[in-house]
C-alpha atoms as a PDB file:
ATOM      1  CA  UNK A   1       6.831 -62.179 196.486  1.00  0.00           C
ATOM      2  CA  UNK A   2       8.169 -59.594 193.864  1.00  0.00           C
ATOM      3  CA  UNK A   3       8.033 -55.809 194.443  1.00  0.00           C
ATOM      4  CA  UNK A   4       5.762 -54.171 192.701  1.00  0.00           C
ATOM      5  CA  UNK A   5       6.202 -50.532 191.222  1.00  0.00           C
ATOM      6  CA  UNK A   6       3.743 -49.353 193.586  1.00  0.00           C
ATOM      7  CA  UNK A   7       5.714 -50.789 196.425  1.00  0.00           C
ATOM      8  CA  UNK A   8       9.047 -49.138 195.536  1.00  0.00           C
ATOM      9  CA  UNK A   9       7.572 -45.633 194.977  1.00  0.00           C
ATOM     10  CA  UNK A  10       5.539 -46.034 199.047  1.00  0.00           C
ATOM     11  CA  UNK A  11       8.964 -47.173 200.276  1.00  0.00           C
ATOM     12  CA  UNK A  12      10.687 -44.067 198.456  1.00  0.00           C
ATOM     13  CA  UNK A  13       8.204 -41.691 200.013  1.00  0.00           C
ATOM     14  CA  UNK A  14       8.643 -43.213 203.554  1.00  0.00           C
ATOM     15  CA  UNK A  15      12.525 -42.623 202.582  1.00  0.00           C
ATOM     16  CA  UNK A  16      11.881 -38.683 201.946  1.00  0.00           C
ATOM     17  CA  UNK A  17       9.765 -38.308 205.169  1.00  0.00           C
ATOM     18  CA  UNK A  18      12.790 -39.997 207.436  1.00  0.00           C
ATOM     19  CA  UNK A  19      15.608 -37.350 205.345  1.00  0.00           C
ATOM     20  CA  UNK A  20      12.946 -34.869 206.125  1.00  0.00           C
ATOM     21  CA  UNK A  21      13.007 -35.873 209.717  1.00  0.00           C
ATOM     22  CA  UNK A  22      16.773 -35.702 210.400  1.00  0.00           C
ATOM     23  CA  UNK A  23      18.414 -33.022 211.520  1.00  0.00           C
ATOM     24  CA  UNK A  24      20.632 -32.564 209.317  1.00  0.00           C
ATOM     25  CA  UNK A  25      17.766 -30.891 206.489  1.00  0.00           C
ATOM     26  CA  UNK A  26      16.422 -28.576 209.664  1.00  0.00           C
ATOM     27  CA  UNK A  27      20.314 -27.555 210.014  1.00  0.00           C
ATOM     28  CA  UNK A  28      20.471 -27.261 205.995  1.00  0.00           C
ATOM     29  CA  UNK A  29      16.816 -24.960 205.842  1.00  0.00           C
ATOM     30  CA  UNK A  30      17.878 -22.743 209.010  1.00  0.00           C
ATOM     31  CA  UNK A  31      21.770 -22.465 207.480  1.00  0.00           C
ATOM     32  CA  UNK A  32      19.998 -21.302 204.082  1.00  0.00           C
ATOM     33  CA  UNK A  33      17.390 -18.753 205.383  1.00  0.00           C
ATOM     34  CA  UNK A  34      20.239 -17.148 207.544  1.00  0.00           C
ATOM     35  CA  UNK A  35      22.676 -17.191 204.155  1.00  0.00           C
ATOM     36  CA  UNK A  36      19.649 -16.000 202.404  1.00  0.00           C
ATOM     37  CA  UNK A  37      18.869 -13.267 204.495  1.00  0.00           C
ATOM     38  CA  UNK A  38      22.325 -11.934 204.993  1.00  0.00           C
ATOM     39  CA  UNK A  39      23.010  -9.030 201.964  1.00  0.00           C
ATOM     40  CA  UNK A  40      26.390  -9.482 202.264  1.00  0.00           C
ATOM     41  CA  UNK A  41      26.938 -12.768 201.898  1.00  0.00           C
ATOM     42  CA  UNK A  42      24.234 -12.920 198.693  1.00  0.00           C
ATOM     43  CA  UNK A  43      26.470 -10.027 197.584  1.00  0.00           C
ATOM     44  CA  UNK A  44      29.771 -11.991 197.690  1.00  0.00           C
ATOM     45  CA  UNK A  45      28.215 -15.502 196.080  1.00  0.00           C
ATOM     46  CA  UNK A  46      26.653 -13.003 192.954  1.00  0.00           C
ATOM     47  CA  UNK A  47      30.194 -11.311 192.983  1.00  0.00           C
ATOM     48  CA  UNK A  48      31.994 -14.979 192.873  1.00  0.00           C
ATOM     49  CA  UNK A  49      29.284 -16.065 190.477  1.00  0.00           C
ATOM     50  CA  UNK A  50      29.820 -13.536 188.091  1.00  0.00           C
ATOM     51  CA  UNK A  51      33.414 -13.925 188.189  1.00  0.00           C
ATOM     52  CA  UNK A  52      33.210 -17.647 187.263  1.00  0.00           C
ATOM     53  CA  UNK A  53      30.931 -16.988 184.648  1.00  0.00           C
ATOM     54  CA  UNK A  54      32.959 -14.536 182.935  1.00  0.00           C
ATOM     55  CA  UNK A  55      36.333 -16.539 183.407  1.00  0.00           C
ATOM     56  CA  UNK A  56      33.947 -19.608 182.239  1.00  0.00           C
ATOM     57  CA  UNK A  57      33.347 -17.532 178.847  1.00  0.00           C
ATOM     58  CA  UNK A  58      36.867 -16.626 178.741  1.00  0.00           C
ATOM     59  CA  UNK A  59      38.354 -20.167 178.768  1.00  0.00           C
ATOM     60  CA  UNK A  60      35.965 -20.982 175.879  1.00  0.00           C
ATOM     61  CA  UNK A  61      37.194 -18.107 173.650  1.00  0.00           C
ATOM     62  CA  UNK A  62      40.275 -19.530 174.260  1.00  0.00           C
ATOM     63  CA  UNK A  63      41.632 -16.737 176.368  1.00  0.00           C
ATOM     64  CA  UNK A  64      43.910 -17.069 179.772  1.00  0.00           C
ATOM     65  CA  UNK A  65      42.732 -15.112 182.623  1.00  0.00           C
ATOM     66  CA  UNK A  66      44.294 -12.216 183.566  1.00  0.00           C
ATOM     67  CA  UNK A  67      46.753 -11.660 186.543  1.00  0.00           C
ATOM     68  CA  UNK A  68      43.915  -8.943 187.901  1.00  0.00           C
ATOM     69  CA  UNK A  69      41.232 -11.220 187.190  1.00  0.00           C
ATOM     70  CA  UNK A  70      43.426 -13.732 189.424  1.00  0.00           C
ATOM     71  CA  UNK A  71      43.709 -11.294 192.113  1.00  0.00           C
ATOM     72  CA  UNK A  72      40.304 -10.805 192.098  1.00  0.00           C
ATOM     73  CA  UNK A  73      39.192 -14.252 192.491  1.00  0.00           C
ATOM     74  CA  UNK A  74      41.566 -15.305 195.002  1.00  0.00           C
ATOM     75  CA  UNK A  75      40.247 -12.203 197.139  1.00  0.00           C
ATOM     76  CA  UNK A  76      36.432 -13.202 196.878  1.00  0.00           C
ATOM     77  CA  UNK A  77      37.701 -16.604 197.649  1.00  0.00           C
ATOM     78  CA  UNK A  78      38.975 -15.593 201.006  1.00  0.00           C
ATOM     79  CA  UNK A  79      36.296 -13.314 201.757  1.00  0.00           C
ATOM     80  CA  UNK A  80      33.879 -15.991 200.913  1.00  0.00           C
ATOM     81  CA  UNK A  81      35.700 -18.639 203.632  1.00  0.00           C
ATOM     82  CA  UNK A  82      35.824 -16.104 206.093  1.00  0.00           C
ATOM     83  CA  UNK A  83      32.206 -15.132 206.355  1.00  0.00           C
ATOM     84  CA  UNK A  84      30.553 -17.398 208.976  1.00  0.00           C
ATOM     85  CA  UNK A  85      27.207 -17.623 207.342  1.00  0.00           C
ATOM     86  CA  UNK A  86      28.478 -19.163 204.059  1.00  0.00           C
ATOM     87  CA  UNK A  87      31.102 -21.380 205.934  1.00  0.00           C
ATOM     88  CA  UNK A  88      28.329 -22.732 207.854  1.00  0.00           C
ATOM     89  CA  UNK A  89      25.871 -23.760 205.340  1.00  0.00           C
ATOM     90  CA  UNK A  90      28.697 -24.928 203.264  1.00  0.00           C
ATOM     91  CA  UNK A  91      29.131 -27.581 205.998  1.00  0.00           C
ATOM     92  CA  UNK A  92      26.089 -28.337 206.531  1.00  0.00           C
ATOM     93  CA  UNK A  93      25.418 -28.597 202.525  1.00  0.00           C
ATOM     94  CA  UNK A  94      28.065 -31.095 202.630  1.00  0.00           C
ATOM     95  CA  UNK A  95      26.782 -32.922 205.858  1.00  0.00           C
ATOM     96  CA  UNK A  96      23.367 -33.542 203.462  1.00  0.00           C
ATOM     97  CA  UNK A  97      24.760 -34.030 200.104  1.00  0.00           C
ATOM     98  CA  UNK A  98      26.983 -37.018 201.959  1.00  0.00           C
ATOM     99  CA  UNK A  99      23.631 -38.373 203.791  1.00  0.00           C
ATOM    100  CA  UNK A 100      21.760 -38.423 200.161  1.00  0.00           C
ATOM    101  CA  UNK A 101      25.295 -40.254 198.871  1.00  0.00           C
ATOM    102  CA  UNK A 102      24.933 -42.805 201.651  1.00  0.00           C
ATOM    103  CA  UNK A 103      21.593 -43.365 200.819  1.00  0.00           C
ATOM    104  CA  UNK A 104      22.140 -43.577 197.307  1.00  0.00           C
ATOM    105  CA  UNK A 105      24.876 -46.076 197.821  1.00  0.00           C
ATOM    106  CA  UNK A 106      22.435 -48.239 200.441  1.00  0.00           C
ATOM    107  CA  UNK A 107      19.343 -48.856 197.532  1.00  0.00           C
ATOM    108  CA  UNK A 108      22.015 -49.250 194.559  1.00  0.00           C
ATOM    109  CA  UNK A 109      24.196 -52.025 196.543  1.00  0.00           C
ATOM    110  CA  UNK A 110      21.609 -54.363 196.443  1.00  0.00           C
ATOM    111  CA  UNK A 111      20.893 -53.621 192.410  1.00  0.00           C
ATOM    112  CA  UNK A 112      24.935 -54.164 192.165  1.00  0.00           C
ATOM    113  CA  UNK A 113      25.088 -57.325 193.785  1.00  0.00           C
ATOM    114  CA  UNK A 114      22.005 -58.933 192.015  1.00  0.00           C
ATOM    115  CA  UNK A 115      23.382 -57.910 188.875  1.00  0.00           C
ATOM    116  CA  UNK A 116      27.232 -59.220 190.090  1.00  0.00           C
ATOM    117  CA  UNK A 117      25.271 -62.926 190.638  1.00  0.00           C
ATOM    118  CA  UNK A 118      23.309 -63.100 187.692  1.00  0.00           C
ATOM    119  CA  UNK A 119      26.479 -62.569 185.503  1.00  0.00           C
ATOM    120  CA  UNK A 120      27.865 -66.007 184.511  1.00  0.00           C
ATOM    121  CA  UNK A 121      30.768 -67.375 185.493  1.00  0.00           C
ATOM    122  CA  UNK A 122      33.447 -67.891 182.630  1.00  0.00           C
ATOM    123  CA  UNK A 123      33.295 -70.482 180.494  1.00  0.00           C
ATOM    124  CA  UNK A 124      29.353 -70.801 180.867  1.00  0.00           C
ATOM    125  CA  UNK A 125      26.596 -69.727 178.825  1.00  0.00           C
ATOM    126  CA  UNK A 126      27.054 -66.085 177.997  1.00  0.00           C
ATOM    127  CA  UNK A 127      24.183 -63.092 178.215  1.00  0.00           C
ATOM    128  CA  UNK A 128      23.726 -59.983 176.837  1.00  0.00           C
ATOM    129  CA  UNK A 129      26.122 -57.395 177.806  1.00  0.00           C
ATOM    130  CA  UNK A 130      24.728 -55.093 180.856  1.00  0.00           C
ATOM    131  CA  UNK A 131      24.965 -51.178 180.348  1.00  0.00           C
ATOM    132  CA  UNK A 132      27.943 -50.269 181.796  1.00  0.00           C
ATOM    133  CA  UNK A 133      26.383 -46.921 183.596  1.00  0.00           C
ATOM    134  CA  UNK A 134      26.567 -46.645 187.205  1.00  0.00           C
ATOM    135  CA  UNK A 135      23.264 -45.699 189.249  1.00  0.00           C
ATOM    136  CA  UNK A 136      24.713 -42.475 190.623  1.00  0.00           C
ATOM    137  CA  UNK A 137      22.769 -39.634 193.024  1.00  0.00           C
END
């Protein structure tokens, strides 16, 4: 019996309440009120932020950063990896972005390999091209 829209969108929602149960997103929330409630790490992301954005605007006026403007991002850089709070929810940001990829790559394969077997062989009847996107989290 075929899936109906209805279907897809209960199973998506019982999808979000399992993510919501793992760990991993308690881990990410607790990791993100301690980075959010720690001034100087805030400080240091605004201070790296700011930096990006200006050497951002720089590169599309066509200007080179400077050698200070180096200096000064390499510096942030380290003082960013050396505070524990950021390291930590960096991790555990990554630990969650690679569950959602996981996921994302467990409901696309199916999609992928019904569209791989209703693509004809060669030298049969020939269908409309497919888009060539890829279904991508």
């Amino acid at each position: 019996m075929p899936a109906d829209t209805q279907q897809i969108l209960d199973a998506a929602d019982k999808l979000g309440k399992l993510v919501i149960e793992h760990s991993i997103l308690t881990r990410y929330l607790e990791a993100s009120k301690a980075l959010s409630e720690d001034s100087q790490a805030t400080r240091l992301l605004g201070d790296m932020d700011r930096e990006i954005q200006l050497l951002s605007q720089q590169e599309q006026a066509g200007q080179p950063p400077t050698m200070a403007q180096q200096q000064k991002l390499k510096m942030l850089q380290a003082t960013l990896s050396s505070n524990l709070k950021i390291k930590n929810f960096t991790l555990v940001q990554y630990e969650l972005t690679d569950l959602l990829r996981k996921i994302s790559q467990a409901w696309q394969k199916p999609i992928a390999d019904a569209q791989k077997s209703a693509t004809p062989s060669k030298g049969g009847p020939s269908a409309p091209a497919a888009p060539a996107s890829k279904l991508v989290y």
